[in-house]
Every structure is written in C-alpha cells, then in structure tokens.
C-alpha atoms as a PDB file:
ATOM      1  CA  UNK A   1       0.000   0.000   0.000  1.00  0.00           C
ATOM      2  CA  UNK A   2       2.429   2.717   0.897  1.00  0.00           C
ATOM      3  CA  UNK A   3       4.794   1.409  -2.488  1.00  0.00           C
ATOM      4  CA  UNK A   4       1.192   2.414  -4.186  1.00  0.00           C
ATOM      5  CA  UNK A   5       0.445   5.642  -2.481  1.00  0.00           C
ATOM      6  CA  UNK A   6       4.092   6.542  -3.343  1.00  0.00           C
ATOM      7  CA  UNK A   7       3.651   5.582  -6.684  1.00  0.00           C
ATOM      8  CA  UNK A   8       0.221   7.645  -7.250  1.00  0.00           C
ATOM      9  CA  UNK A   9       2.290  10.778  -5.690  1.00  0.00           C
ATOM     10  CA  UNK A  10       5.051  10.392  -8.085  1.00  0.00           C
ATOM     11  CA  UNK A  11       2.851   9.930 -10.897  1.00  0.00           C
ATOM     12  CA  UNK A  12       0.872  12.804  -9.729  1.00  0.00           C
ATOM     13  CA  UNK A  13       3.427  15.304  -9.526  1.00  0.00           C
ATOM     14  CA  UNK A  14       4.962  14.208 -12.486  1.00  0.00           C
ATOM     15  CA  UNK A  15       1.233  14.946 -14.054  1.00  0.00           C
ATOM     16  CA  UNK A  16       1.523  18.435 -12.569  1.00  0.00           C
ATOM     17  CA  UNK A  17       4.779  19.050 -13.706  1.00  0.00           C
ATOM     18  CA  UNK A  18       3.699  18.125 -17.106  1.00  0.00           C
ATOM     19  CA  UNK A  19       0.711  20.460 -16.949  1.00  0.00           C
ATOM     20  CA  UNK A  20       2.948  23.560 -15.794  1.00  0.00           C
ATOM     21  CA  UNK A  21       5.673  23.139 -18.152  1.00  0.00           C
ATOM     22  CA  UNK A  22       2.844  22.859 -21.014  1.00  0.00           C
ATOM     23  CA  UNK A  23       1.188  26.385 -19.322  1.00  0.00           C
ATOM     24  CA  UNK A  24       4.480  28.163 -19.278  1.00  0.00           C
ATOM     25  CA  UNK A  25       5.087  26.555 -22.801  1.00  0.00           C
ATOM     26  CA  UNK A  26       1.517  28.070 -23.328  1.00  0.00           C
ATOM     27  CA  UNK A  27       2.407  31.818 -22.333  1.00  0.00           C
ATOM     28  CA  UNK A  28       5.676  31.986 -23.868  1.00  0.00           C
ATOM     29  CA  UNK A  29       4.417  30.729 -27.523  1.00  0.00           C
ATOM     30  CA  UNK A  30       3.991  33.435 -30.087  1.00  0.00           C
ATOM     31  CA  UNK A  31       0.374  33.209 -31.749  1.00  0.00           C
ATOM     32  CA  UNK A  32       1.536  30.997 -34.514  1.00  0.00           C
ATOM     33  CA  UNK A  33       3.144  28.100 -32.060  1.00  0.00           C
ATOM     34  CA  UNK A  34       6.784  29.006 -33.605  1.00  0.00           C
ATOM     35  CA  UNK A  35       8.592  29.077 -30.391  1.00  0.00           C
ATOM     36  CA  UNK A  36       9.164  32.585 -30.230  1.00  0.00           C
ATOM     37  CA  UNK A  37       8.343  34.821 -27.120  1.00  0.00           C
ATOM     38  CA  UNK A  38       5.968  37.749 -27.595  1.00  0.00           C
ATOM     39  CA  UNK A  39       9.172  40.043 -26.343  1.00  0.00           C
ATOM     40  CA  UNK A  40      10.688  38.181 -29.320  1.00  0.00           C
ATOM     41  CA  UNK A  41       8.032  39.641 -31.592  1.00  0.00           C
ATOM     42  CA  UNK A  42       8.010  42.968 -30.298  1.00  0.00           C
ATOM     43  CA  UNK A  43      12.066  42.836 -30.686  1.00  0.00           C
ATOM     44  CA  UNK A  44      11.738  42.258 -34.047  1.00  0.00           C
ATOM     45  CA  UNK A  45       9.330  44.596 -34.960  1.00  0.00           C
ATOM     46  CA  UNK A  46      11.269  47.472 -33.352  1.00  0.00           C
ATOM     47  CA  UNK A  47      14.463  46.621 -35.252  1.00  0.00           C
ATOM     48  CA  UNK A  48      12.740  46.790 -38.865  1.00  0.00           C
ATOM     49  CA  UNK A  49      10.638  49.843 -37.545  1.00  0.00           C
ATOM     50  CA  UNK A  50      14.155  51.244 -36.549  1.00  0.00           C
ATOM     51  CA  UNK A  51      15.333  54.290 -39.071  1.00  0.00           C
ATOM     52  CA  UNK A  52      18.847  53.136 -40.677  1.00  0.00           C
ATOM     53  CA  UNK A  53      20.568  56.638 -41.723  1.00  0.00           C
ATOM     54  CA  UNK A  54      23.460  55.019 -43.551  1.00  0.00           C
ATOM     55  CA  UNK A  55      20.363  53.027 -45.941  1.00  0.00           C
ATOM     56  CA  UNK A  56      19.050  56.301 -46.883  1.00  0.00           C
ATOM     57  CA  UNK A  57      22.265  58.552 -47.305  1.00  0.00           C
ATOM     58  CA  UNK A  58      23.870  55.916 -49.530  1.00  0.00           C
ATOM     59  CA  UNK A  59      20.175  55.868 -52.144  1.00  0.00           C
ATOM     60  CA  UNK A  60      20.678  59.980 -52.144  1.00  0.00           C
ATOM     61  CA  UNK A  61      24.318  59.268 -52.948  1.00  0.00           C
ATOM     62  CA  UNK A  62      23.054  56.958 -55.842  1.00  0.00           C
ATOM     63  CA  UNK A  63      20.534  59.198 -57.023  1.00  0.00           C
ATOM     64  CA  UNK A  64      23.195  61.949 -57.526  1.00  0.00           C
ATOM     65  CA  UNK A  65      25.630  60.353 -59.171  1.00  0.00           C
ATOM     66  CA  UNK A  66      22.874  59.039 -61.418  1.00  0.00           C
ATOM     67  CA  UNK A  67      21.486  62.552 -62.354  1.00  0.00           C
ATOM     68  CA  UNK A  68      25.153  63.375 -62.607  1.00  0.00           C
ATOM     69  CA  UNK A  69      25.890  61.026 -65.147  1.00  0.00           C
ATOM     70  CA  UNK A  70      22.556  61.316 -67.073  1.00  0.00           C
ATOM     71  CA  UNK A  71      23.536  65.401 -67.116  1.00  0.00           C
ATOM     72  CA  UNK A  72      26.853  64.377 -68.607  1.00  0.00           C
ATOM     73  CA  UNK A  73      25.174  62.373 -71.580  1.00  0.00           C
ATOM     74  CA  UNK A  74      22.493  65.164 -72.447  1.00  0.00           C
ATOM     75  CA  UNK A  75      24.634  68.405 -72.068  1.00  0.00           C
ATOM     76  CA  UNK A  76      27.921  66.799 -73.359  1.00  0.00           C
ATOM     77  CA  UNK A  77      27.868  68.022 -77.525  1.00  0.00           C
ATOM     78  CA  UNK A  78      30.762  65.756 -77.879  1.00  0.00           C
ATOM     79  CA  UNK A  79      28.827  62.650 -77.634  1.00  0.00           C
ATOM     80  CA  UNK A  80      26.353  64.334 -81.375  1.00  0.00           C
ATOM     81  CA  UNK A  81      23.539  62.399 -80.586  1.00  0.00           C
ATOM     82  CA  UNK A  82      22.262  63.765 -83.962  1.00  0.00           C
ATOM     83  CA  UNK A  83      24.559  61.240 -85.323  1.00  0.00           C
ATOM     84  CA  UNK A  84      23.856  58.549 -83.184  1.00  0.00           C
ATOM     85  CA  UNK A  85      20.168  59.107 -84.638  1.00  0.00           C
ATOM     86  CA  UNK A  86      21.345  59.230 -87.878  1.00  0.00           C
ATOM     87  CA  UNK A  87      23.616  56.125 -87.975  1.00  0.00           C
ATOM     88  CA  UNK A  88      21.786  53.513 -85.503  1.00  0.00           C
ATOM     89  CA  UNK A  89      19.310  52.151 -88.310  1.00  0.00           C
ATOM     90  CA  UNK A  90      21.737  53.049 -91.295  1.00  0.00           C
ATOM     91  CA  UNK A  91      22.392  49.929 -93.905  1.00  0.00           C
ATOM     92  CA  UNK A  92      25.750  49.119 -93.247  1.00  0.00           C
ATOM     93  CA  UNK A  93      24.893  48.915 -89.492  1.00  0.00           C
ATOM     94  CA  UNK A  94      22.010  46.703 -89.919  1.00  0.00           C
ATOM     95  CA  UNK A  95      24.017  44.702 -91.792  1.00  0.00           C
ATOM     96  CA  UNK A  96      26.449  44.002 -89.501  1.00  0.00           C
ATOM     97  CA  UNK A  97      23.560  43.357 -86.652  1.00  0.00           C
ATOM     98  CA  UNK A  98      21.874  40.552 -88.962  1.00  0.00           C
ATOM     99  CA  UNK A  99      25.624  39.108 -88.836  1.00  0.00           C
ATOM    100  CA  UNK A 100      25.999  39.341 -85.338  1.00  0.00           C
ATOM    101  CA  UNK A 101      22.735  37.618 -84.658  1.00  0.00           C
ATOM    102  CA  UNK A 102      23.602  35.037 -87.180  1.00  0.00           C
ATOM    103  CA  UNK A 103      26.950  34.048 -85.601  1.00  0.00           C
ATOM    104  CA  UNK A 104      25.522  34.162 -82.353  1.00  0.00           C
ATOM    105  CA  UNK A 105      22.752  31.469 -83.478  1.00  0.00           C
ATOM    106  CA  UNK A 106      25.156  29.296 -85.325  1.00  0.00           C
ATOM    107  CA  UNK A 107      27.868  28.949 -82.691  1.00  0.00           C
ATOM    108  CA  UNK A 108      25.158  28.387 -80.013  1.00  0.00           C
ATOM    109  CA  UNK A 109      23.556  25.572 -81.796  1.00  0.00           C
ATOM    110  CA  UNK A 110      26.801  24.302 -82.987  1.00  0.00           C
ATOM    111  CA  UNK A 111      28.355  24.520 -79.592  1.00  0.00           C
ATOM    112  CA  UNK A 112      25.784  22.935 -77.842  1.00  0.00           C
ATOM    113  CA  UNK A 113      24.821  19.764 -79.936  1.00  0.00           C
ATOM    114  CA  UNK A 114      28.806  19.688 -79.900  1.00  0.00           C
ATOM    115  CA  UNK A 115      29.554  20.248 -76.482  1.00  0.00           C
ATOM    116  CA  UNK A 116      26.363  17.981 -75.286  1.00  0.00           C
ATOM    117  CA  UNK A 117      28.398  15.310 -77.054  1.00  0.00           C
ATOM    118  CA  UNK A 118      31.120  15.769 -75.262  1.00  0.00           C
ATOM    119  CA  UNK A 119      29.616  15.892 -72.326  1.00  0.00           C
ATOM    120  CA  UNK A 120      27.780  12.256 -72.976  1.00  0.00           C
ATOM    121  CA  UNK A 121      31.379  10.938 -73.526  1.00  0.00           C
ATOM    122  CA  UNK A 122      32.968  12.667 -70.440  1.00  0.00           C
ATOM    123  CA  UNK A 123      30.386  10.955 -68.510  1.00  0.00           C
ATOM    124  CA  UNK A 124      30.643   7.306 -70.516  1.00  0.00           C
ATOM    125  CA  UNK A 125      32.940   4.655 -69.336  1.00  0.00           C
ATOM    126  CA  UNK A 126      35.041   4.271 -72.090  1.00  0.00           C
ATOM    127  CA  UNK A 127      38.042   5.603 -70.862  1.00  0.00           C
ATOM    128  CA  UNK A 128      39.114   6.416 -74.409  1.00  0.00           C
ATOM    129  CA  UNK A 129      36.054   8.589 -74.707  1.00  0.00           C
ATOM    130  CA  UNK A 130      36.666  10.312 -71.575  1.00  0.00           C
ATOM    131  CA  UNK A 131      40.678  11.096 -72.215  1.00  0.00           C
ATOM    132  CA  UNK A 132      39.276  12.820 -75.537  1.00  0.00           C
ATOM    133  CA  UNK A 133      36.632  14.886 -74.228  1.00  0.00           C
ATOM    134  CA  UNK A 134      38.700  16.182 -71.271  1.00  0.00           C
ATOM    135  CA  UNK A 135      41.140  16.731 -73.725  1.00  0.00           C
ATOM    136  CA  UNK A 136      39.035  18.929 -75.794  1.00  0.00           C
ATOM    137  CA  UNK A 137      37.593  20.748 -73.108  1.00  0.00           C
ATOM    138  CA  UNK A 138      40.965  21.304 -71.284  1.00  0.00           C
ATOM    139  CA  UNK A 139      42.650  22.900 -74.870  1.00  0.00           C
ATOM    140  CA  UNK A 140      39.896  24.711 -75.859  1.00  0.00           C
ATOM    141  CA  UNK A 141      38.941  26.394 -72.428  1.00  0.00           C
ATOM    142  CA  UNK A 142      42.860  27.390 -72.118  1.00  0.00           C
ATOM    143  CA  UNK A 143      43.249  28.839 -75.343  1.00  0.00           C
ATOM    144  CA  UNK A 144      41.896  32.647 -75.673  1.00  0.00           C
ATOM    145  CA  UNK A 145      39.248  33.079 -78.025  1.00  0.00           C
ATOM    146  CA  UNK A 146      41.060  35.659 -79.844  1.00  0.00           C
ATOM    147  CA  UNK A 147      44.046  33.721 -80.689  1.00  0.00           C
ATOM    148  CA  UNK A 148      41.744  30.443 -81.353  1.00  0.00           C
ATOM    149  CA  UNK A 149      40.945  32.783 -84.095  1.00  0.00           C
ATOM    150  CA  UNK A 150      44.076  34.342 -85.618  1.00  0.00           C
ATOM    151  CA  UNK A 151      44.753  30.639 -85.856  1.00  0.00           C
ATOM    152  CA  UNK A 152      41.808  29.559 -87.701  1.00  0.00           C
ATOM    153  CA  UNK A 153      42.246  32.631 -89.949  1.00  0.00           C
ATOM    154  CA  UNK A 154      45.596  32.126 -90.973  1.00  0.00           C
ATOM    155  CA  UNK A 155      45.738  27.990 -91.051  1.00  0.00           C
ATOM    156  CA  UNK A 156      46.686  28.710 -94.819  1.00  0.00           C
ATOM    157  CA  UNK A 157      50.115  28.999 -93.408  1.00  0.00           C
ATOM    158  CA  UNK A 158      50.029  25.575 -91.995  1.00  0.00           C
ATOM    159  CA  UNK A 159      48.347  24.207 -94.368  1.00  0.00           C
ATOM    160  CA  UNK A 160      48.176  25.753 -97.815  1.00  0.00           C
ATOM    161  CA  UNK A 161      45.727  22.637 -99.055  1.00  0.00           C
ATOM    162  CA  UNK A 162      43.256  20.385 -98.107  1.00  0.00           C
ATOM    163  CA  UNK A 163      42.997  16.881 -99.111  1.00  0.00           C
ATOM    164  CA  UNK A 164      40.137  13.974 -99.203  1.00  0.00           C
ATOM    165  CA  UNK A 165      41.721  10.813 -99.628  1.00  0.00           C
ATOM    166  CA  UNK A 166      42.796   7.280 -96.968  1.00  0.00           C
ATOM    167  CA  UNK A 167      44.921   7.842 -93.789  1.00  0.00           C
ATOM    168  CA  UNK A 168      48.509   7.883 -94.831  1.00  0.00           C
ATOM    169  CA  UNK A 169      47.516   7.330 -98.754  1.00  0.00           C
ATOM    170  CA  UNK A 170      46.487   8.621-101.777  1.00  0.00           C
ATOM    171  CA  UNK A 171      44.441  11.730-101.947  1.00  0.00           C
ATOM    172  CA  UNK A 172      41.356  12.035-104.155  1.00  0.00           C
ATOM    173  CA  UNK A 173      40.725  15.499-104.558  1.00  0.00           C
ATOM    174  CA  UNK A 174      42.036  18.844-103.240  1.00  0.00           C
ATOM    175  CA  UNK A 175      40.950  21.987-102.004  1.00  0.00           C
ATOM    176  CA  UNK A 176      42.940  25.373-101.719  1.00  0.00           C
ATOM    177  CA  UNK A 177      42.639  26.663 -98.069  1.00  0.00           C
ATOM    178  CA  UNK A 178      42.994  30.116 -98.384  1.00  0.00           C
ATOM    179  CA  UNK A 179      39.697  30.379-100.467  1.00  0.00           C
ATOM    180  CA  UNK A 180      38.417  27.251 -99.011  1.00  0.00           C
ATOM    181  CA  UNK A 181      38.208  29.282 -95.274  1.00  0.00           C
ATOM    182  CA  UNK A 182      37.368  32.669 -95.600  1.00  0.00           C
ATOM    183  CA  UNK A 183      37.538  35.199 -92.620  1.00  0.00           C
ATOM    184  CA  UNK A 184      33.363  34.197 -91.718  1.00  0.00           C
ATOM    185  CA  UNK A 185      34.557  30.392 -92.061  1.00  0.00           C
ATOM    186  CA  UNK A 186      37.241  30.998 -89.833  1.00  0.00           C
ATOM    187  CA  UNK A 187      34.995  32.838 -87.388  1.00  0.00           C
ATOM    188  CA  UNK A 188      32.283  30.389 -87.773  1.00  0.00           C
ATOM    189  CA  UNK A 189      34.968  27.482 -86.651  1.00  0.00           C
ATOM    190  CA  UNK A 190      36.675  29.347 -83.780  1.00  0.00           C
ATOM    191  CA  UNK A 191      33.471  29.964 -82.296  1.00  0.00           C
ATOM    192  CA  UNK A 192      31.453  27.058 -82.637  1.00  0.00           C
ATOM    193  CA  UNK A 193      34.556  25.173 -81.386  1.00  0.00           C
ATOM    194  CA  UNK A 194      35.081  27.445 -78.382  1.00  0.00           C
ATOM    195  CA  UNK A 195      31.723  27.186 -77.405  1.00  0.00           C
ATOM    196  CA  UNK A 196      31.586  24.226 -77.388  1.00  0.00           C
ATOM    197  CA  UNK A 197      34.318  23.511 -74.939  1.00  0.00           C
ATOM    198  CA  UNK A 198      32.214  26.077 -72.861  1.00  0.00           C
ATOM    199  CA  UNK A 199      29.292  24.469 -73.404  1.00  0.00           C
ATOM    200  CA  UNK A 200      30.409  21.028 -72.487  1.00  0.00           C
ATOM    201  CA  UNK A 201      31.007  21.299 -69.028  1.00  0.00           C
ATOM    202  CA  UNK A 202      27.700  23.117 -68.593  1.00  0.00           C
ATOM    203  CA  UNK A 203      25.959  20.276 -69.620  1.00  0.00           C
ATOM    204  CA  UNK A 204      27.553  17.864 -67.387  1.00  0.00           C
ATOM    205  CA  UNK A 205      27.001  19.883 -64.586  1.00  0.00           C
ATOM    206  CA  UNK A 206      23.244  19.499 -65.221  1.00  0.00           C
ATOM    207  CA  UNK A 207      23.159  15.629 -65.931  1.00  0.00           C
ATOM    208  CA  UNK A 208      25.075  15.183 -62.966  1.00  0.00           C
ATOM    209  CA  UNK A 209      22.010  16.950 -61.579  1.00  0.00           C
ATOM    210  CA  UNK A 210      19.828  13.943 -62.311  1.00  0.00           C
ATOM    211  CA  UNK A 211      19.533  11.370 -59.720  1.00  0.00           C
ATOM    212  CA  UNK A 212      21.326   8.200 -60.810  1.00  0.00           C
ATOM    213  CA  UNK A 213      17.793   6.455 -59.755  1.00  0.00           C
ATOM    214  CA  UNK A 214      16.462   7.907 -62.779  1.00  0.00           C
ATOM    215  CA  UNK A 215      18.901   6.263 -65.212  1.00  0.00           C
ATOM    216  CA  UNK A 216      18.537   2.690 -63.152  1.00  0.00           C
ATOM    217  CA  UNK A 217      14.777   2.655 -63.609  1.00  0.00           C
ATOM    218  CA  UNK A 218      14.530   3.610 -67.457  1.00  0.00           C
ATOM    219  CA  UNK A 219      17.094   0.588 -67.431  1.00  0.00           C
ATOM    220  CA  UNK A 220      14.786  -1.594 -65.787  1.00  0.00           C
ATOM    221  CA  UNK A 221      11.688  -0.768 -68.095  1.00  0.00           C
ATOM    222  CA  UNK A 222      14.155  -1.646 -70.727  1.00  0.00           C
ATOM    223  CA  UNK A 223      15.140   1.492 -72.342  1.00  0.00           C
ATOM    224  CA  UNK A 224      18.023   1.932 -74.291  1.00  0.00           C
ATOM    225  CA  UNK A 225      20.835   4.076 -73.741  1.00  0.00           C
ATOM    226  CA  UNK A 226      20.068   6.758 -76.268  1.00  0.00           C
ATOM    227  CA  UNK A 227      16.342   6.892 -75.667  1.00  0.00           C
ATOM    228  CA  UNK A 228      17.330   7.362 -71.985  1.00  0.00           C
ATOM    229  CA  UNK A 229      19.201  10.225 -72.301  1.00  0.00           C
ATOM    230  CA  UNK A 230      16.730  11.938 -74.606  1.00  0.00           C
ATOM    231  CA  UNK A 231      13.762  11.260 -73.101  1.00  0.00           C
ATOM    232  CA  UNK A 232      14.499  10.619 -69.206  1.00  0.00           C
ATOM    233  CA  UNK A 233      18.074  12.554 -68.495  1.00  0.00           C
ATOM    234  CA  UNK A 234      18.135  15.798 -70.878  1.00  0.00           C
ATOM    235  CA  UNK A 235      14.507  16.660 -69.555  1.00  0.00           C
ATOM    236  CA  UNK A 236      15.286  16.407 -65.969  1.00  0.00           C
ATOM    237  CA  UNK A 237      18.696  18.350 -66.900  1.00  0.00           C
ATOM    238  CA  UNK A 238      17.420  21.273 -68.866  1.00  0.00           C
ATOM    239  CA  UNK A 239      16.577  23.561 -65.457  1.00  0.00           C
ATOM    240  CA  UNK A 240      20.405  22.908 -64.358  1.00  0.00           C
ATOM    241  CA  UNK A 241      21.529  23.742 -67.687  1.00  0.00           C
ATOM    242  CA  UNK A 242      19.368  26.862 -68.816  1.00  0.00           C
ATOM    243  CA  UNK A 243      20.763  29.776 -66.362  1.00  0.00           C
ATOM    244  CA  UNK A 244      24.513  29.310 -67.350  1.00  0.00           C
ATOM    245  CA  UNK A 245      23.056  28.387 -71.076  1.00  0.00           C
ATOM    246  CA  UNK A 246      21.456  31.275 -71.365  1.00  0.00           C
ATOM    247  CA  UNK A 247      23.997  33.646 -69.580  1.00  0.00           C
ATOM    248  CA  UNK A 248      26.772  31.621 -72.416  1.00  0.00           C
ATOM    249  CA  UNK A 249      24.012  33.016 -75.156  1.00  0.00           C
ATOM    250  CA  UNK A 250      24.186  36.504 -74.020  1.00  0.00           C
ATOM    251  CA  UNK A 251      28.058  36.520 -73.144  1.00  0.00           C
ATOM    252  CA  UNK A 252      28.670  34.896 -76.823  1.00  0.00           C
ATOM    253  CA  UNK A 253      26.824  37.887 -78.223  1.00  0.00           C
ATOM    254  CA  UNK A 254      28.804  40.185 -77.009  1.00  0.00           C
ATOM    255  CA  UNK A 255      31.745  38.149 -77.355  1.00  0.00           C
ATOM    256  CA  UNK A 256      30.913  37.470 -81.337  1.00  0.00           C
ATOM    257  CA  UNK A 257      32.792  41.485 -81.685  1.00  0.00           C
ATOM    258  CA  UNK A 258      36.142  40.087 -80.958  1.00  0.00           C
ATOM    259  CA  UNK A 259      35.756  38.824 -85.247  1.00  0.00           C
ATOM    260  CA  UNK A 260      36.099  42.066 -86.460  1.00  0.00           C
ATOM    261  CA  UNK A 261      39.675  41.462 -85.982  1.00  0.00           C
ATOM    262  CA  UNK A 262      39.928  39.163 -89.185  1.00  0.00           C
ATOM    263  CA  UNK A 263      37.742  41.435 -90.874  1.00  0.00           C
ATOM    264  CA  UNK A 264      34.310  39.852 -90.414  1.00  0.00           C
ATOM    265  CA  UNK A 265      31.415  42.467 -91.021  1.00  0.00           C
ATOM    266  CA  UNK A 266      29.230  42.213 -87.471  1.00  0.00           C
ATOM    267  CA  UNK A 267      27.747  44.980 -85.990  1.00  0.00           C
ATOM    268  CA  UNK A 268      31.103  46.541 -84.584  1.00  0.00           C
ATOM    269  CA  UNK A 269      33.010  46.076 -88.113  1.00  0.00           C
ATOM    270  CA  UNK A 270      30.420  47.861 -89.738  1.00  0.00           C
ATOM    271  CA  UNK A 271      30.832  51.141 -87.107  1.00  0.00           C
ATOM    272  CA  UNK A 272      34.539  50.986 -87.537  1.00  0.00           C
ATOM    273  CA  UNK A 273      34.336  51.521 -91.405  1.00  0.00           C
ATOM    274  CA  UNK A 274      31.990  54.229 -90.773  1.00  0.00           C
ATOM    275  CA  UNK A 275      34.022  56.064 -88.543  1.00  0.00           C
ATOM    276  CA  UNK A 276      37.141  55.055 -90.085  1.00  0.00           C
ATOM    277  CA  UNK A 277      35.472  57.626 -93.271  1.00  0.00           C
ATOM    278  CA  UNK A 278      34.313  60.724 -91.097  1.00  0.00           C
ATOM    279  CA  UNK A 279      36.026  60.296 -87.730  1.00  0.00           C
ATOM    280  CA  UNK A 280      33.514  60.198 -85.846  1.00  0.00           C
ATOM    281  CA  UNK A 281      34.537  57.620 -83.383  1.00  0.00           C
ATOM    282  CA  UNK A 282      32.272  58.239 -80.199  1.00  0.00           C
ATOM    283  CA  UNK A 283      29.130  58.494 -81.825  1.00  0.00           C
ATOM    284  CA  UNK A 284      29.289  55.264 -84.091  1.00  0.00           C
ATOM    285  CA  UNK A 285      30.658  53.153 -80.844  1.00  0.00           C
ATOM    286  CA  UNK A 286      27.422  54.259 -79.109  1.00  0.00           C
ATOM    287  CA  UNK A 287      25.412  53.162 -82.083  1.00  0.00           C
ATOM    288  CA  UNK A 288      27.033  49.808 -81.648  1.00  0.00           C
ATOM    289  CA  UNK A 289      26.522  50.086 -77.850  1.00  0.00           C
ATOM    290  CA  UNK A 290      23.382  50.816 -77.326  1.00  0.00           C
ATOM    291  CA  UNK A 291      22.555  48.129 -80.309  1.00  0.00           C
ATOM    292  CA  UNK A 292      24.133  45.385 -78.025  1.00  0.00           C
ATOM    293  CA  UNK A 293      22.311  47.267 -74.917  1.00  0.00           C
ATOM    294  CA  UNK A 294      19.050  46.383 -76.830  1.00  0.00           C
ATOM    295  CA  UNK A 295      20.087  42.753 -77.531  1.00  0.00           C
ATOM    296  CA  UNK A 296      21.535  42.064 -74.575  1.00  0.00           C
ATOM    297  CA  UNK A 297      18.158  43.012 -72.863  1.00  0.00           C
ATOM    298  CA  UNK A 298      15.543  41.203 -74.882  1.00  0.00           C
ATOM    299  CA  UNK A 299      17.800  38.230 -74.345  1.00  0.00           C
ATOM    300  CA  UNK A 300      17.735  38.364 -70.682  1.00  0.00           C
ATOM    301  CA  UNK A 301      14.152  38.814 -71.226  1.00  0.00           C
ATOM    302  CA  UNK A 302      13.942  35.456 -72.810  1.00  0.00           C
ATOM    303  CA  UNK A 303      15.885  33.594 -70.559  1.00  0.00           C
ATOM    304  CA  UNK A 304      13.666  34.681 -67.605  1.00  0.00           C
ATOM    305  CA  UNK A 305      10.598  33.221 -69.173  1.00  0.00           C
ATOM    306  CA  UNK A 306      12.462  29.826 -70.548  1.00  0.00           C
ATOM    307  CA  UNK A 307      13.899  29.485 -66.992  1.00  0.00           C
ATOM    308  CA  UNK A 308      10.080  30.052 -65.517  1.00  0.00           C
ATOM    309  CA  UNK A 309       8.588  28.138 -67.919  1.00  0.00           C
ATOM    310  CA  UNK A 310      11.182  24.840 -66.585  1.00  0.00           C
ATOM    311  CA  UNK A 311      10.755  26.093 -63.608  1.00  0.00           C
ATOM    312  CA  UNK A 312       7.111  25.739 -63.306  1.00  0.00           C
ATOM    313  CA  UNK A 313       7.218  22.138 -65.072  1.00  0.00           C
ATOM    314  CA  UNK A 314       9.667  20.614 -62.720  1.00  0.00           C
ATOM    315  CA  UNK A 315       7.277  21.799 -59.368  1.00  0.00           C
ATOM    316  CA  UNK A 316       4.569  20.173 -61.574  1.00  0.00           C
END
C-alpha cells in the first residue's frame, strides 16, 4: 500500500509538472506556435521599424551620381547624338547586326549539340572517350578566343591545301585553303569550337544533376541508352543547364565582336568603317553600344521566361 500511495504521488506530480511546463510553454508561444516569445516579436518589430541613416544617405548618394551622369550624356555636344540618330538604323549597321545575330545562333547551336556530345562521352565509361573529351575541353577552355581565331584565320600557313583521300595514302581530290576558309569560315569554326568547350562542361554539370535512380529505372523498363538520355536525363537536366546556357548566349553575343579582328562584317566592323570615313569615333561606338544594350536586354528577357517556364514544369 504505501509502495502504491508513493507511486500515485510520483505519478501525480509528475502529471503536474507536465501540466505547468505545457502552461508556461503556453504563455511563452507566439500566436503561430513558432517558439518565439511575444518580447521576441516585439524585438523584431522594433528593429525593422528602426530608421537606418546610412540606408538612406547611400540611395541619395546613388541618385546623384545618377542625375550626374545622365547630365553628362544630355549636355555633353561631344557625344552628337544627332549622329547617333542618324547612324543607328543606317544599312551598313544593320548589316552588320543581322551578322551578329547570325553568328551568335550558329555557334550556339553548334556549340551545344557539340559540347552535349562531349559531355555524354565525359560521362561514358570508355576511358578512351573520356581522355578525348577532357582533352578537348581542357585545350579549348585554355586557349583565348582571340588567338583560337588568328589561328583559324591564318591555317593557310600551316596548311596551304586540303585533301580527301585514306589515312597515310592517296588523296582524291584537293581543295585550296585560303579560299576554301574565308575570314566568316574561320569565325564560324573558332566559335562554334570554343563554345563548345564552354558548353560542355555546362551540360555535365546538369546531368550530374539527375539522380542516378532515374537512369537505373529507365534501365529496368528496358530502355536503351540513347532513348534514356533523350527522353528521361536531358529533360530532368534542362533547369540545371538553362541559367549558365542562357547567360553563355548573351556573353557569346557580345563576345561574337572580338571577329572584327579578321575582318568579319558584325555589328562593330560595320561602325569601324563608318568612322574610319568621317572620324567620328564616339558616336558610331554608341550606335554599336546601345545596339548590343538592346540585344543584350531582350535576351535576358527570354531567358527569364524559358527558366520560368522549366521552372514551373519541374514543381509540376
């Protein structure tokens, strides 16, 4: 009897204990449960009701030197924004911005079915495979784009002609290199192949991004390798891939200038033999700036719908 009665106490306090610590637990809960103390609310609603100075001195300080720069465009008579006006939808101009957008296009497309290829053999387990692709990836992403194209555009010197014919035998026919590549060939080839390189390791990072379980179970069902990829892996991939992707797209635009070294006609070439006639060397780079401004921006437009639009489909 007393073991019981001892028992019943213990339990009993134990009870009460319980029911005070679930009071105090009670009074100290914000109204949402979280855990938080009402002094813990009211704590943080002082500190974002709290002025910060330094926040609002360093917008006036941005707002300044904006007007300041903005005055320095408009009053400045050196920049002739008459000519600007005049030139930014001139023929030779618009010529060179339908060859800018075309070499952007074709070394996207060719870098990426290229570097996705390279990629899928990066990640195979043929080690011969592999050594090749990091190979290709590891001279091409060393190289500077610039001299990747001086090279291209003067492989005449290495090779003054081209041959079809078998390994280490006869030729059948032959082709003269210098007409053979042309300054847009050479262009077309140093950018597709540097891209490519770029573009290679981007994809990889997003089918690494793909659970391995993915792979396995498209295995089971008896899927092969290629329909695998295409229809289980690339899928699943494309939000990894589409925010570098896109940011390669609108770097490689910009970057598609550095031709008019070997005398390709894109949208910079075409301002330099304007200027290079009536010296007027501010206002025809701002017609090619504010050109790529305009590009650059619908671009990044794009992107952040494509990137939604994945977005969306891989929550769904």
């Amino acid at each position: 009897m007393v073991s019981l009665r001892a028992e019943r106490g213990g339990s009993g306090a134990a009870a009460g204990e319980d029911r005070t610590s679930r009071a105090r637990k009670a009074r100290t809960d914000g109204p949402g449960g979280s855990g938080r103390t009402v002094a813990d609310g009211a704590d943080a609603a002082s500190a974002r009701s709290r002025p910060r100075p330094l926040r609002w001195v360093a917008a006036a300080a941005g707002l300044v030197l904006l007007a300041m720069a903005l005055n320095a465009l408009i009053t400045n008579d050196a920049f002739r924004w008459d000519v600007v006006a005049k030139y930014v939808t001139a023929d030779t101009v618009l010529a060179g911005l339908v060859t800018t957008l075309w070499l952007t296009a074709v070394a996207f497309t060719g870098g990426f079915v290229l570097g996705t290829g390279l990629a899928v053999m990066r990640l195979s387990r043929n080690p011969v495979l592999v050594t090749l692709s990091f190979g290709y990836t590891w001279l091409f992403r060393s190289v500077p784009m610039l001299v990747q194209l001086l090279f291209w555009y003067n492989i005449s010197l290495l090779y003054p002609k081209l041959s079809l014919g078998i390994p280490f035998g006869p030729g059948f026919t032959e082709f003269s290199t210098e007409r053979m590549i042309s300054s847009l060939t050479a262009a077309v080839i140093g950018l597709v192949l540097h891209e490519a390189g770029q573009l290679a390791e981007i994809v990889r990072a997003g089918i690494l991004s793909v659970d391995r379980d993915q792979t396995e179970a498209a295995e089971a069902l008896g899927l092969g390798s290629w329909r695998t990829f295409r229809r289980i892996v690339l899928p699943q991939a494309m939000p990894a891939i589409l925010p570098p992707a896109g940011s390669q797209v609108i770097g490689l635009l910009k970057g598609t200038s550095i031709v008019s070294v070997i005398a390709v006609q894109d949208l910079l070439y075409a301002t330099q033999l304007i200027y290079n006639r009536n010296y007027l060397v501010i206002p025809l780079l701002l017609v090619a700036t504010l050109w790529y401004l305009l590009l650059t921006t619908l671009l990044s437009i794009v992107q952040h719908f494509v990137e939604r639009r994945y977005a969306t489909g891989d929550r769904g």
